[in-house]
C-alpha atoms as a PDB file:
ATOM      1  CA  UNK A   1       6.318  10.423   3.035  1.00  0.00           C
ATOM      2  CA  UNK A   2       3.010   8.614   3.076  1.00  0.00           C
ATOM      3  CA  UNK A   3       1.425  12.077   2.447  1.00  0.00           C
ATOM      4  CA  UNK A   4       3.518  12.187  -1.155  1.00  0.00           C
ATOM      5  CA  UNK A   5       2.026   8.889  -1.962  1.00  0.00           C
ATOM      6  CA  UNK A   6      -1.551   9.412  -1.720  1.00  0.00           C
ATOM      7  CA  UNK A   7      -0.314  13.463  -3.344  1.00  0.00           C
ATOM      8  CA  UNK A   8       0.472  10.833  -6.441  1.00  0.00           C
ATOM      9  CA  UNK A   9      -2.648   8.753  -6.402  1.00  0.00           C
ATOM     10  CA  UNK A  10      -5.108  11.229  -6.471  1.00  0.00           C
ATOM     11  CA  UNK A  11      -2.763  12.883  -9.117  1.00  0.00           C
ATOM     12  CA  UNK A  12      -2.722   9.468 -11.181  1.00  0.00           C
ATOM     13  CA  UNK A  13      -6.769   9.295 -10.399  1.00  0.00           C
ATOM     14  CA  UNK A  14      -7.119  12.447 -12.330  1.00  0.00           C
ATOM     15  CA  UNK A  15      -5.532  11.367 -15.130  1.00  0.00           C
ATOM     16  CA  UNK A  16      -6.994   8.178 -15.256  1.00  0.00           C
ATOM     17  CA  UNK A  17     -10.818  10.305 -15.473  1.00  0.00           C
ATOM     18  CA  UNK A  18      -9.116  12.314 -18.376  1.00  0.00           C
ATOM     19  CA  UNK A  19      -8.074   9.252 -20.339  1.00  0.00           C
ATOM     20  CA  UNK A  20     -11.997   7.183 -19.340  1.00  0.00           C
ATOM     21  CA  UNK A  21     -13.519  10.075 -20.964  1.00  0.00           C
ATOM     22  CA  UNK A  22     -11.020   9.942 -24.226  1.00  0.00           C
ATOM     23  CA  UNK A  23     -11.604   5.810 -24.317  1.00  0.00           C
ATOM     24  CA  UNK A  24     -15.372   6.035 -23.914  1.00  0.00           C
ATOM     25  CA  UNK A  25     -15.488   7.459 -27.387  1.00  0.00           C
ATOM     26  CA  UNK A  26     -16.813   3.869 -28.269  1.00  0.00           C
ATOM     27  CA  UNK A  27     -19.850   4.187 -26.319  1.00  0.00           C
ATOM     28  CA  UNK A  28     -20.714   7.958 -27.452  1.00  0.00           C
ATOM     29  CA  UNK A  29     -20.237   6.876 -30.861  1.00  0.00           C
ATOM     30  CA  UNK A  30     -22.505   3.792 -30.598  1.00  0.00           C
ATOM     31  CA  UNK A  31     -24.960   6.166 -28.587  1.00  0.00           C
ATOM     32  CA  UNK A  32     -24.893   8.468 -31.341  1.00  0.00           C
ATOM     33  CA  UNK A  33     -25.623   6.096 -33.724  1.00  0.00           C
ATOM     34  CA  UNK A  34     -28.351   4.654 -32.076  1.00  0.00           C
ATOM     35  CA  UNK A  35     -29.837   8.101 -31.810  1.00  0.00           C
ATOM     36  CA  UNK A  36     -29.379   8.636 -35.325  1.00  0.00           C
ATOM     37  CA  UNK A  37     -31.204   5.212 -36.068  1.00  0.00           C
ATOM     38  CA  UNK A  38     -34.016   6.487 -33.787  1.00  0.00           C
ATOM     39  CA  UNK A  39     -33.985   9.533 -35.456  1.00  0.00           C
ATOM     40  CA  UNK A  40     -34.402   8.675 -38.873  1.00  0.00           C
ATOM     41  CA  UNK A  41     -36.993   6.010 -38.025  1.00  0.00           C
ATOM     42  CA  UNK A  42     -39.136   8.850 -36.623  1.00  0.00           C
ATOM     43  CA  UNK A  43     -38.784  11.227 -39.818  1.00  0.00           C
ATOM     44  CA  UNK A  44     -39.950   8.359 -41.781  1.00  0.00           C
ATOM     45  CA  UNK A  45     -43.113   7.974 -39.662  1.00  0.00           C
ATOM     46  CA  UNK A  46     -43.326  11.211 -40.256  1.00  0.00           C
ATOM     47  CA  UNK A  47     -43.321  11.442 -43.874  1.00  0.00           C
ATOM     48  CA  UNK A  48     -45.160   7.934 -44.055  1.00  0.00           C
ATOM     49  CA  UNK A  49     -48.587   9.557 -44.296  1.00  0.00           C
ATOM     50  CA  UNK A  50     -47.802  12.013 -47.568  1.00  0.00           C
ATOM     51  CA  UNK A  51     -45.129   9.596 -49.430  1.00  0.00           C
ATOM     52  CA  UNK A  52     -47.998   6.261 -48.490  1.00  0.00           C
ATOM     53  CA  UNK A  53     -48.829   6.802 -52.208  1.00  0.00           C
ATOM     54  CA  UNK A  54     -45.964   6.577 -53.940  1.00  0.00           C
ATOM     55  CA  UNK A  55     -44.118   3.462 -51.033  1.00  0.00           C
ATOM     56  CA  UNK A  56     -47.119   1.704 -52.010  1.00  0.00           C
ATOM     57  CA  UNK A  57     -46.866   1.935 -55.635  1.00  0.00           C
ATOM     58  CA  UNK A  58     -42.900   0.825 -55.333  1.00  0.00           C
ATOM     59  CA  UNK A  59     -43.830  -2.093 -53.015  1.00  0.00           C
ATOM     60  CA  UNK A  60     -46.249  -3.561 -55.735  1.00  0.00           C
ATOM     61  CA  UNK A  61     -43.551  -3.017 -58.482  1.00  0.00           C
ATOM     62  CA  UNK A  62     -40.683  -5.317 -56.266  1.00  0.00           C
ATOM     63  CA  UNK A  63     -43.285  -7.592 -56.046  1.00  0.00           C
ATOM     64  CA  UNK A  64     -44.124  -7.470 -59.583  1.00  0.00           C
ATOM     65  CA  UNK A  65     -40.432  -7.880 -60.785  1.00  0.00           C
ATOM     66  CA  UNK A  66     -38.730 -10.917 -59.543  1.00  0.00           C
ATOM     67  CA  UNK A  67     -35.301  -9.432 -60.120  1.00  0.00           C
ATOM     68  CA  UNK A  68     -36.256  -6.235 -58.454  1.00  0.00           C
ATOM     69  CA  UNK A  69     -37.564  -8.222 -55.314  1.00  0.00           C
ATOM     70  CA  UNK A  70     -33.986 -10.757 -55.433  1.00  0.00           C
ATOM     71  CA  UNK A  71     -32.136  -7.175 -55.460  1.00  0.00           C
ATOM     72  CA  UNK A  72     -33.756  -6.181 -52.233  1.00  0.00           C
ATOM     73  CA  UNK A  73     -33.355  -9.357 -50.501  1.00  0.00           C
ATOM     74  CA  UNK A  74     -29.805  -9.345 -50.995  1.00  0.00           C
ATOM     75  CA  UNK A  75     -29.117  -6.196 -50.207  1.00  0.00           C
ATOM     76  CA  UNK A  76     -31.027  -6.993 -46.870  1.00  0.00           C
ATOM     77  CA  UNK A  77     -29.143  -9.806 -46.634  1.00  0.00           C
ATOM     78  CA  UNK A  78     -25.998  -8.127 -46.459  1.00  0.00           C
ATOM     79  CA  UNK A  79     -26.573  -4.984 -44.643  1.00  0.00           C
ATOM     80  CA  UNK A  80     -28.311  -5.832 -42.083  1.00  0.00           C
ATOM     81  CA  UNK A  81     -25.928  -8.242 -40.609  1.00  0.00           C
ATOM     82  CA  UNK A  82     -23.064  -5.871 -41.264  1.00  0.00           C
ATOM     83  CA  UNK A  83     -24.909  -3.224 -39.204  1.00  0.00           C
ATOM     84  CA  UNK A  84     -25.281  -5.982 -36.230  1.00  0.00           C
ATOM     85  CA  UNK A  85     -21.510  -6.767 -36.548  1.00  0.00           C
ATOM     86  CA  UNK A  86     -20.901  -3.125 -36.569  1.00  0.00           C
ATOM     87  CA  UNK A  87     -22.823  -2.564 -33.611  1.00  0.00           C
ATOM     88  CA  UNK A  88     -21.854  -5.461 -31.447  1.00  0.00           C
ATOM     89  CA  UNK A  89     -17.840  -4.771 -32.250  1.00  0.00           C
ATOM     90  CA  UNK A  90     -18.630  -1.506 -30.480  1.00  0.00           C
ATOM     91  CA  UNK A  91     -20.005  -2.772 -27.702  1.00  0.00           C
ATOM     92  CA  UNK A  92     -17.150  -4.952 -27.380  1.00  0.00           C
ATOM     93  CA  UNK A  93     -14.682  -2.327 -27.681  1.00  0.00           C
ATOM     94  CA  UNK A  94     -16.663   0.168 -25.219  1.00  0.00           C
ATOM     95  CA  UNK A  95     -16.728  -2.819 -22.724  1.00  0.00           C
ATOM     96  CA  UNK A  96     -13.166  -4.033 -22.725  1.00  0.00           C
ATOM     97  CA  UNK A  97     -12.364  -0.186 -22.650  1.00  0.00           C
ATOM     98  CA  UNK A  98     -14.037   0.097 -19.455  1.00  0.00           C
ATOM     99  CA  UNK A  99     -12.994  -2.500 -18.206  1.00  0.00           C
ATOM    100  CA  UNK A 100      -9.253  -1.475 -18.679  1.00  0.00           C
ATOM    101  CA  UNK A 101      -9.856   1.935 -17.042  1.00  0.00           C
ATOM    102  CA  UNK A 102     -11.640   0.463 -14.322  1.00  0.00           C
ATOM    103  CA  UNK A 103      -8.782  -1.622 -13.274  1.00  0.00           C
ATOM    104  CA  UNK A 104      -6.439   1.122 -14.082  1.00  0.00           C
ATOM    105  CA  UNK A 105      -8.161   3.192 -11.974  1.00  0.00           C
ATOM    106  CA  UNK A 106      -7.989   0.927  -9.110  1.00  0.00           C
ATOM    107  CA  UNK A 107      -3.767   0.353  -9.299  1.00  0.00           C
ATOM    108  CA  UNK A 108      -3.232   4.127  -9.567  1.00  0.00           C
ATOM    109  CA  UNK A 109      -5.500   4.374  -6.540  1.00  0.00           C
ATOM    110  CA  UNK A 110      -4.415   1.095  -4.382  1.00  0.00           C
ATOM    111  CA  UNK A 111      -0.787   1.355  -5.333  1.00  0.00           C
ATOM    112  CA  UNK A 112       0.395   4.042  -2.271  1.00  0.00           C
ATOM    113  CA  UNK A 113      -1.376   1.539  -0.037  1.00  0.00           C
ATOM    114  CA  UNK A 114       0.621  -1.401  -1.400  1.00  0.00           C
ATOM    115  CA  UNK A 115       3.840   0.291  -1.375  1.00  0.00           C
ATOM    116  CA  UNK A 116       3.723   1.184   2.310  1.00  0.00           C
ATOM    117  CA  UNK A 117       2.331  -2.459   3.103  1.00  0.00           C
ATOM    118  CA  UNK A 118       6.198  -3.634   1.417  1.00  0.00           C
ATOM    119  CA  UNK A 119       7.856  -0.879   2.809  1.00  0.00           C
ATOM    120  CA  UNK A 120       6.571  -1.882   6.543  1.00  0.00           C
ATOM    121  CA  UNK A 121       7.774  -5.442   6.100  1.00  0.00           C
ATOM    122  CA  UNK A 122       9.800  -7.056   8.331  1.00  0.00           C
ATOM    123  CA  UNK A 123      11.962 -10.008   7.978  1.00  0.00           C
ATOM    124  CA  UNK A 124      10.574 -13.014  10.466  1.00  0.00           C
ATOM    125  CA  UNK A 125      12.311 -13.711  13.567  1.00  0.00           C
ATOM    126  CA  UNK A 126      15.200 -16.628  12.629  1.00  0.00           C
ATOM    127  CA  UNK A 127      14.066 -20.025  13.562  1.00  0.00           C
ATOM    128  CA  UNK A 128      17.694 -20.753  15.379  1.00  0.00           C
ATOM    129  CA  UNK A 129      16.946 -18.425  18.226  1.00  0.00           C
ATOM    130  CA  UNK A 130      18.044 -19.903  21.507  1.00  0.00           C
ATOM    131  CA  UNK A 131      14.844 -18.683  23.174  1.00  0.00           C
ATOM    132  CA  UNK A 132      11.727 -19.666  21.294  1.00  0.00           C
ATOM    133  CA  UNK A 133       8.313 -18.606  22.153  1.00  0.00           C
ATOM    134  CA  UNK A 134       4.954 -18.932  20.780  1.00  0.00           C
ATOM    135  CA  UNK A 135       2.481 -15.978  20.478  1.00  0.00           C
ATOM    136  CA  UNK A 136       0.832 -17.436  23.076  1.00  0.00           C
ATOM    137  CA  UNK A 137       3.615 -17.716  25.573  1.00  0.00           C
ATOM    138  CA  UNK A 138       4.311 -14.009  24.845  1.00  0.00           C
ATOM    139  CA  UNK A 139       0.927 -13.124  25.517  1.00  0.00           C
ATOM    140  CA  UNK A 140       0.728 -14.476  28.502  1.00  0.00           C
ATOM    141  CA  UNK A 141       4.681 -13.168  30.043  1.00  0.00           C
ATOM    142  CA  UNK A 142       3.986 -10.062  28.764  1.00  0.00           C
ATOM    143  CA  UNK A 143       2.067  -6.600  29.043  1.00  0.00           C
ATOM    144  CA  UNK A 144      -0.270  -5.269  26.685  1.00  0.00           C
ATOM    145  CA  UNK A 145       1.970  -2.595  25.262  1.00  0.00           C
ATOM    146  CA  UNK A 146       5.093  -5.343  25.878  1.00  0.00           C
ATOM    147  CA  UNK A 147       3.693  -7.677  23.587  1.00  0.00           C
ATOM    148  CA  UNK A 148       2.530  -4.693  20.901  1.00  0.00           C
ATOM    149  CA  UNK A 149       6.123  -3.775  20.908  1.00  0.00           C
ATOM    150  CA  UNK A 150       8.431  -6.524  21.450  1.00  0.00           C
ATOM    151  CA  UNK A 151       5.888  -9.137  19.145  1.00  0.00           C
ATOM    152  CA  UNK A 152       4.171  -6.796  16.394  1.00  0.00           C
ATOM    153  CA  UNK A 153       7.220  -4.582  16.498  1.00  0.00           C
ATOM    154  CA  UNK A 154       5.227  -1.220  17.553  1.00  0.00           C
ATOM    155  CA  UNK A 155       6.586   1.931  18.664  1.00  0.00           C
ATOM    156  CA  UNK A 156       5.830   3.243  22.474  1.00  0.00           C
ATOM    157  CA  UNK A 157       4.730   7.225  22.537  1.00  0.00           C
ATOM    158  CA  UNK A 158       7.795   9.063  22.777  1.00  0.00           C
ATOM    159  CA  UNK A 159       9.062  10.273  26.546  1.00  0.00           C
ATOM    160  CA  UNK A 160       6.573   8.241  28.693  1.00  0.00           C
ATOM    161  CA  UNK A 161       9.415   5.323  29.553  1.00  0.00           C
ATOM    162  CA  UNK A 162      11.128   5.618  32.879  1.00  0.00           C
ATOM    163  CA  UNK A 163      14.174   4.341  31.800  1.00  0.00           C
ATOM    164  CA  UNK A 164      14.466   7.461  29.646  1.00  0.00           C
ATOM    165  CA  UNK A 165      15.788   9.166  32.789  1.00  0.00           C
ATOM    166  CA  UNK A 166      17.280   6.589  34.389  1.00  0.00           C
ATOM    167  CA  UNK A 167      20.649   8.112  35.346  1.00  0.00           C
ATOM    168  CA  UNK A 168      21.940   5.173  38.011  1.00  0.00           C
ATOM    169  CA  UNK A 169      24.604   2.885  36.805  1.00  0.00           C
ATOM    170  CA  UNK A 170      23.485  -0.823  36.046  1.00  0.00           C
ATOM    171  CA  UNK A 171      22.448  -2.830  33.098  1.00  0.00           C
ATOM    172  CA  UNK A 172      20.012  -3.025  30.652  1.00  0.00           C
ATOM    173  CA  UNK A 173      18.345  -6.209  30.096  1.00  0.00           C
ATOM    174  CA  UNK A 174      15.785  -7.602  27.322  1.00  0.00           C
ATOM    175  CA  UNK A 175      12.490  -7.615  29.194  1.00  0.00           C
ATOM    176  CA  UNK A 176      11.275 -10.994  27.440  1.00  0.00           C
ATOM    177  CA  UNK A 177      14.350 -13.394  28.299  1.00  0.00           C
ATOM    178  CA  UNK A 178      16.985 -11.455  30.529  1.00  0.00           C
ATOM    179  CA  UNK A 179      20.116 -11.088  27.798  1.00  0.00           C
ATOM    180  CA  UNK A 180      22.136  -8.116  28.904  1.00  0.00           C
ATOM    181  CA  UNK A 181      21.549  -5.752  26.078  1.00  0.00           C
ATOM    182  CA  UNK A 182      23.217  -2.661  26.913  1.00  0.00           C
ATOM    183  CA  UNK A 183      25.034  -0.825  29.222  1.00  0.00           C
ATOM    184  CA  UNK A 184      24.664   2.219  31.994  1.00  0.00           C
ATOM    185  CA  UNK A 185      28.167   4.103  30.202  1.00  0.00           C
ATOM    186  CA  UNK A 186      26.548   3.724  26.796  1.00  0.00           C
ATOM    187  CA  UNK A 187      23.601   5.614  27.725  1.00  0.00           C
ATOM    188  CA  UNK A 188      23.250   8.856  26.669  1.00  0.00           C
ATOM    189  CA  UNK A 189      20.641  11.733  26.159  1.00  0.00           C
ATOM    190  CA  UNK A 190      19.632  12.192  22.714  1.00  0.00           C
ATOM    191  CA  UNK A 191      16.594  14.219  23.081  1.00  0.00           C
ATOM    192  CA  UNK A 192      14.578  11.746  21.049  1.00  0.00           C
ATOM    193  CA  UNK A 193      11.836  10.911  24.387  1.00  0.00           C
ATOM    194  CA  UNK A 194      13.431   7.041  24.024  1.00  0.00           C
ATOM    195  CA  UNK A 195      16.149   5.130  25.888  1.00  0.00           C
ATOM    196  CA  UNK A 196      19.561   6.347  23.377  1.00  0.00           C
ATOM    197  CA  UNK A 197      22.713   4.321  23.656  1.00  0.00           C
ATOM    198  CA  UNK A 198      25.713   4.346  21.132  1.00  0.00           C
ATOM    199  CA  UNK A 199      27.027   1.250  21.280  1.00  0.00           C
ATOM    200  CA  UNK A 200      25.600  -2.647  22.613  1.00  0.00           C
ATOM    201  CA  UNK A 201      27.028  -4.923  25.559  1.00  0.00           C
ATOM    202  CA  UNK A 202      28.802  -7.161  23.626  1.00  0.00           C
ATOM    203  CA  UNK A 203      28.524  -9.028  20.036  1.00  0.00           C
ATOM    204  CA  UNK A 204      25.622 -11.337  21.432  1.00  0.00           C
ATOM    205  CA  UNK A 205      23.064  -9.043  22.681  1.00  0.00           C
ATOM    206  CA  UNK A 206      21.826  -7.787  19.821  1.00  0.00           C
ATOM    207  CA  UNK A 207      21.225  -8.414  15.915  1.00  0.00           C
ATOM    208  CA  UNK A 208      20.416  -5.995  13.184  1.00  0.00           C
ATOM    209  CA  UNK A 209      17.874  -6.584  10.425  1.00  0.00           C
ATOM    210  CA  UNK A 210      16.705  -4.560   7.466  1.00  0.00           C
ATOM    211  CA  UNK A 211      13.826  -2.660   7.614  1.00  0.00           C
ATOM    212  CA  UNK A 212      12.520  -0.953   4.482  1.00  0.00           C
ATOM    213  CA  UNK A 213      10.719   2.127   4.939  1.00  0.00           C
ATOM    214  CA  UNK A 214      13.647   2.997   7.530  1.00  0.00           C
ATOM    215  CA  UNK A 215      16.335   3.627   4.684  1.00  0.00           C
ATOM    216  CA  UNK A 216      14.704   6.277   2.960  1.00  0.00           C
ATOM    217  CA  UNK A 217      15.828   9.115   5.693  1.00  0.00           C
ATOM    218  CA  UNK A 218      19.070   6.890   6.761  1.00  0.00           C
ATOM    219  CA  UNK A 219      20.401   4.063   4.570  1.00  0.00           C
ATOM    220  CA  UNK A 220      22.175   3.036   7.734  1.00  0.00           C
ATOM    221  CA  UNK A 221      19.046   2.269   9.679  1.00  0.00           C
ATOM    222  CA  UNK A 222      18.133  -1.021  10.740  1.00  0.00           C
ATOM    223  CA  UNK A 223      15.689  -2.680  13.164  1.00  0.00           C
ATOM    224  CA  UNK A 224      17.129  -3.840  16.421  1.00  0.00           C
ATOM    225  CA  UNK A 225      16.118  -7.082  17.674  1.00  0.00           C
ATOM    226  CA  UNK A 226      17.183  -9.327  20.977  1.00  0.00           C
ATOM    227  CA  UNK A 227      20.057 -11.913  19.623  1.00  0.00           C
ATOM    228  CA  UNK A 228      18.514 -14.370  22.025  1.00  0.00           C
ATOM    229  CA  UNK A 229      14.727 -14.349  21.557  1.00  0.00           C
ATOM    230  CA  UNK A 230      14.407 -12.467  18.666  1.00  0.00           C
ATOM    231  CA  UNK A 231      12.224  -9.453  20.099  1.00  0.00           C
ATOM    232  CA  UNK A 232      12.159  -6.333  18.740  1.00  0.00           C
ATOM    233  CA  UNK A 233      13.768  -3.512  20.293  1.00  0.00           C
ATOM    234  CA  UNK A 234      13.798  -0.778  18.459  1.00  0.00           C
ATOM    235  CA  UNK A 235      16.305   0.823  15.440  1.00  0.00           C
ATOM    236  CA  UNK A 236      19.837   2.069  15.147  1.00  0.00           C
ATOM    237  CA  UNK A 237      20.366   4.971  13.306  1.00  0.00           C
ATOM    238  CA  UNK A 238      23.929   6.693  12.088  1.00  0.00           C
ATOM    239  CA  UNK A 239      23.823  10.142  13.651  1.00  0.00           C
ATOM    240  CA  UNK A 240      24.883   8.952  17.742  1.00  0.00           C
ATOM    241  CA  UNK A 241      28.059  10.345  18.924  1.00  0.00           C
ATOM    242  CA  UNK A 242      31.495   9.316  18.678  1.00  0.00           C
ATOM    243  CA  UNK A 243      33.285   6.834  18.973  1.00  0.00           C
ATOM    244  CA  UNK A 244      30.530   4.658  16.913  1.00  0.00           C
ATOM    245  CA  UNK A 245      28.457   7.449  15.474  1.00  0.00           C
ATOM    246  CA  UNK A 246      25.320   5.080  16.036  1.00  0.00           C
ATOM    247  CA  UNK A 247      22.239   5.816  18.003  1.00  0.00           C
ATOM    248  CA  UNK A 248      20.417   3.220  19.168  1.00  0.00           C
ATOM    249  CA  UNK A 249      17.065   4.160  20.039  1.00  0.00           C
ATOM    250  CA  UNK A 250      15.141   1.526  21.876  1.00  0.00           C
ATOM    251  CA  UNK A 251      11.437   0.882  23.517  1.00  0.00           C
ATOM    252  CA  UNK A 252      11.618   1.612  27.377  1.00  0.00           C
ATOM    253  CA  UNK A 253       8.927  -1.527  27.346  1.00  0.00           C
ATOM    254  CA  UNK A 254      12.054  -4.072  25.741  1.00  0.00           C
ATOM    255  CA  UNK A 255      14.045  -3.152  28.333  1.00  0.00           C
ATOM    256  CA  UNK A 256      14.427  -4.188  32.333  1.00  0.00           C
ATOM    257  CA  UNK A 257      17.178  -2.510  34.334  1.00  0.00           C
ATOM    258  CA  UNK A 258      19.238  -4.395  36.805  1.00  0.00           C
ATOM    259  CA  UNK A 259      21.271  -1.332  38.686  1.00  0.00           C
ATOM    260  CA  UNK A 260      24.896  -2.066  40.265  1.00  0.00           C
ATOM    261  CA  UNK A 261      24.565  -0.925  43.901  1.00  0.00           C
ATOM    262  CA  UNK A 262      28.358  -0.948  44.007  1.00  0.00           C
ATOM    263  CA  UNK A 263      29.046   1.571  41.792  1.00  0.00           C
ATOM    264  CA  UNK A 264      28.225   5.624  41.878  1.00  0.00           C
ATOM    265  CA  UNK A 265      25.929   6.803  39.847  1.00  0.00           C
ATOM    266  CA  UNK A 266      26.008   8.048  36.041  1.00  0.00           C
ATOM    267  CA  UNK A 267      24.898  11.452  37.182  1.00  0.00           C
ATOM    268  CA  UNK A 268      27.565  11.472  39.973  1.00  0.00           C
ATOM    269  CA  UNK A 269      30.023  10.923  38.194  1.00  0.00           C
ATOM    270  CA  UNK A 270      29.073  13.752  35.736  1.00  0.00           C
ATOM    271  CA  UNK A 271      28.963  16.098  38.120  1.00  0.00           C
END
C-alpha cells in the first residue's frame, strides 16, 4: 500500500514540472523582453555612427523648439514609468508563480509521507488504567524488544516466539502486569509465525482500539491492548475460526505462560 502512495507522488511530481514550465511563461516573457531591449540598444549603436548626422541635426531642432522639447519630455514622462510598472508586475507575477509551484510541489511530494504518519496513529493508552506506569518504569521491568512492543506498539519478526509452539495446557498472561489474557483451549495454529487465539479469557483481559492503517485489508481489525495496563498486544482480525470467527494474533514478547500441571496437555488431548 505504501508502494501506491509514493506510485502517486512521483506521478503528481510530474505533473507539477509540466504545469512550472506552463506558469513560468512570466519569466520567459520578461526574459524575452529584456533581450529584445538589449537587442535593439545594440542595433542602435550600431547604426549610431552613419545616422550621427542626421540624430544630431534633430537634437538641435528639440532644443530649438520649446514645444518640440515639452513633447519629448512628456512622452518620457509617461513611458518610461509604464515600462518599469510593466516590468516589475512581471516579476511579481513570475515570483508568486514560483512560489505557488514550489509549495505545490512539496504537498504532492510530502503528502504519501503524511498520510501514512495518520494512518499509523494510535489512540493513547486511557488514563483510568488500573496499572499505570511511566516510560521509565517500563524501561526498566522490561526487555529491549518487550518495551519496543508492548510501549511503542512494534511488531516481533514473525515465528521466532516460543510460545508459538507452545502446545501444554496453562494460561496466558500479560508479561507487563500478570492479567490472565488468554487461554491454552483458545489457542490455535494459524500459520501466521505469532501466538493465534480466537477468543480472550474473559471480558477484562483485554480492550480493543482502532487502528487506522489496519482497516484498509479488514474493517474489523483493531489493535489489542492489556485491559489492565494498557500494553499493546497485538491485533484481532475477522478471519479465525468458528465459533467467533476472530483471530487474535498477539506478540510472543506480551505474553508469559503459567502452565496447569494438573491437566494433560493440548497436544494429548489431540491425539
Amino acid at each position: 500500500m505504501i508502494s501506491i502512495f509514493f506510485l502517486f507522488s512521483l506521478l503528481g511530481s510530474a505533473s507539477c514540472v509540466r504545469r512550472c514550465r506552463r506558469v513560468g511563461a512570466g519569466s520567459a516573457i520578461l526574459q524575452s523582453l529584456t533581450e529584445e531591449r538589449l537587442l535593439l540598444a545594440a542595433t542602435k549603436r550600431m547604426r549610431g555612427s552613419s545616422s550621427s548626422s542626421s540624430s544630431s541635426m534633430t537634437t538641435k531642432k528639440i532644443a530649438a523648439s520649446p514645444f518640440l522639447r515639452s513633447q519629448r519630455d512628456r512622452r518620457s514622462d509617461t513611458v518610461v514609468p509604464m515600462r518599469a510598472a510593466m516590468q516589475e508586475s512581471l516579476l511579481t507575477l513570475a515570483s508568486v508563480d514560483n512560489n505557488f509551484v514550489l509549495g505545490l510541489e512539496v504537498w504532492r511530494l510530502a503528502w504519501p509521507f503524511l498520510l501514512v504518519w495518520l494512518l499509523q496513529r494510535q489512540m493513547p493508552v486511557s488514563p483510568s488504567v488500573p496499572v499505570k506506569k511511566s516510560r521509565a518504569q517500563w524501561r526498566e521491568e522490561l526487555t529491549s524488544e518487550q518495551f519496543k512492543v508492548m510501549v511503542n506498539r512494534g511488531t516481533e519478526m514473525a515465528f521466532t516466539s516460543k510460545l508459538n509452539v507452545e502446545k501444554r495446557n496453562g494460561t496466558y498472561t500479560c508479561a507487563g502486569c500478570g492479567n490472565p489474557l488468554f487461554l491454552a483451549s483458545q489457542k490455535y495454529d494459524s500459520g501466521t509465525g505469532w501466538p493465534s487465539f480466537w477468543d480472550a479469557a474473559d471480558s477484562n483481559a483485554v480492550e480493543q482500539t482502532v487502528h487506522p492503517i489496519y482497516l484498509f485489508p479488514d474493517f474489523r481489525t483493531r489493535e489489542v491492548r492489556c485491559k489492565q495496563c494498557g500494553s499493546h498486544l497485538g491485533h484481532v482480525f475477522g478471519d479465525g475460526p468458528e465459533p467467533t470467527g476472530r483471530r487474535y494474533c498477539i506478540n510472543g514478547v506480551s505474553l508469559d505462560f503459567k502452565p496447569d500441571p494438573t491437566a494433560p496437555s493440548v497436544a494429548a488431548e489431540d491425539s
